[in-house]
Protein backbone atom coordinates (compact mmCIF):
# COMPACT_ATOMS: atom_id res chain seq x y z
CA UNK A 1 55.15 136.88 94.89
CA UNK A 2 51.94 136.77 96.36
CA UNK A 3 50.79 139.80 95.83
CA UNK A 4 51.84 139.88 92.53
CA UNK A 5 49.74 136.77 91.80
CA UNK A 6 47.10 138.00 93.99
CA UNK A 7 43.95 140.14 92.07
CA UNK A 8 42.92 141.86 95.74
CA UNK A 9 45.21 144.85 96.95
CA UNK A 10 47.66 143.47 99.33
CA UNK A 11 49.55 145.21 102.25
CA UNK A 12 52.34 143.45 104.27
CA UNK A 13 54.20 144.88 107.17
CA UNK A 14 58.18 144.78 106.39
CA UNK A 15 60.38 145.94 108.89
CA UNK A 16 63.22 148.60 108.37
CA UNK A 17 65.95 147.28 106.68
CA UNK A 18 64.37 144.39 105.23
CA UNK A 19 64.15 145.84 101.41
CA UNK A 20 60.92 147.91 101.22
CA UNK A 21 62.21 149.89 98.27
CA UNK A 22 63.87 146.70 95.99
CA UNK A 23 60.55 144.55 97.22
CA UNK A 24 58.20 147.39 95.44
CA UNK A 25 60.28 147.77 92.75
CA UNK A 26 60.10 144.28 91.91
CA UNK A 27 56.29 144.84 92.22
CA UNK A 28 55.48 147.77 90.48
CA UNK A 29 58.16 146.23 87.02
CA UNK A 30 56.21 143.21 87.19
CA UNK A 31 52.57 144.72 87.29
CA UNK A 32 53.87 146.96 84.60
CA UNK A 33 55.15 143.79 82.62
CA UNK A 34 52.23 142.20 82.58
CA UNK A 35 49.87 144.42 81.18
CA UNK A 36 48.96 147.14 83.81
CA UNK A 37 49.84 150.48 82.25
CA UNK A 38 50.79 153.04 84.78
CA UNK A 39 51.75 151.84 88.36
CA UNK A 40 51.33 154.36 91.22
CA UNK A 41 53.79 153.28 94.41
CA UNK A 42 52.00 155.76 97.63
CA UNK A 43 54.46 156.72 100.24
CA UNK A 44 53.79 159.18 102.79
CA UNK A 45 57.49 160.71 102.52
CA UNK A 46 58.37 162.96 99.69
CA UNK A 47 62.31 162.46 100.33
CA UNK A 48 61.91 158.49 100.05
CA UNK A 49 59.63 158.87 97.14
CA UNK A 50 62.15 161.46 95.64
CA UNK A 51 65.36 159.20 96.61
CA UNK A 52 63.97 155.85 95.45
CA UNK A 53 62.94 157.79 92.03
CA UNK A 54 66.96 158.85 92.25
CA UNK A 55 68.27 155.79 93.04
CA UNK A 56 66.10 153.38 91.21
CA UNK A 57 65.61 155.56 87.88
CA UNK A 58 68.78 153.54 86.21
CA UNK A 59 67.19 149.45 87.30
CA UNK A 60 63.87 151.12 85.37
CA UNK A 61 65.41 152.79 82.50
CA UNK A 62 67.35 148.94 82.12
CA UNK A 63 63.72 147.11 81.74
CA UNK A 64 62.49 149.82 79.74
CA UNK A 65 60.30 151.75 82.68
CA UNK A 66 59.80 155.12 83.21
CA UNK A 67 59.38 156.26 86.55
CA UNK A 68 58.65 159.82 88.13
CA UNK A 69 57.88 161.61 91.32
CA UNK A 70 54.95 164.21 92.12
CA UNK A 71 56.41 165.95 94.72
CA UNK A 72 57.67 168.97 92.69
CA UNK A 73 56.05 172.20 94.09
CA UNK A 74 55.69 173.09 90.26
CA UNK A 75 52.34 171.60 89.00
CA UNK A 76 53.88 171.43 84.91
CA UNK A 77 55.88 169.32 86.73
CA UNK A 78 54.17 167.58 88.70
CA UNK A 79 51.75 167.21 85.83
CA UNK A 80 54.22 165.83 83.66
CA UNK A 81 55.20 163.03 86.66
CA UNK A 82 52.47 161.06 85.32
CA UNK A 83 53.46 160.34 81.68
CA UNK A 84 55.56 158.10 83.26
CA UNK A 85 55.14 154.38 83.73
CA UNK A 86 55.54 154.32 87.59
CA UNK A 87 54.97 157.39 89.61
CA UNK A 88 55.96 157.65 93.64
């Protein structure tokens, strides 16, 4: 919740296990709830950034969020990622 109600960009260690994926989630729905347009979640892994896409695509889609990755090779693709309303 702090960063949320925070204006300054915020990092935080959280260990393994501890909910990094739900925790940005949460973050990136509310940001895009409350005015900010596109959200862009940075991850140094393609597979996480391509399995959290996967497996969060459905808790989005129910709050009306769009979300996309741009790890594609193709660049129409990748391109495309970005229409979205949160891209990993």
């Amino acid at each position: 919740l702090c960063v949320v109600e925070s204006s300054k960009h915020l990092l935080e260690q959280v260990n393994t296990g501890e909910g990094k994926s739900f925790i940005i989630a949460a973050i990136a729905t509310i940001r895009c709830k409350t005015g900010h347009r596109y959200v862009d979640i940075i991850t140094s892994s393609p597979v996480l950034a391509e399995r959290d896409v996967r497996d969060l695509s459905e808790l989005y889609g129910k709050l009306g969020l769009s979300v996309a990755h741009n790890c594609d090779e193709n660049f129409e693709v990748r391109k495309k990622a970005y229409t979205a309303d949160i891209v990993y």
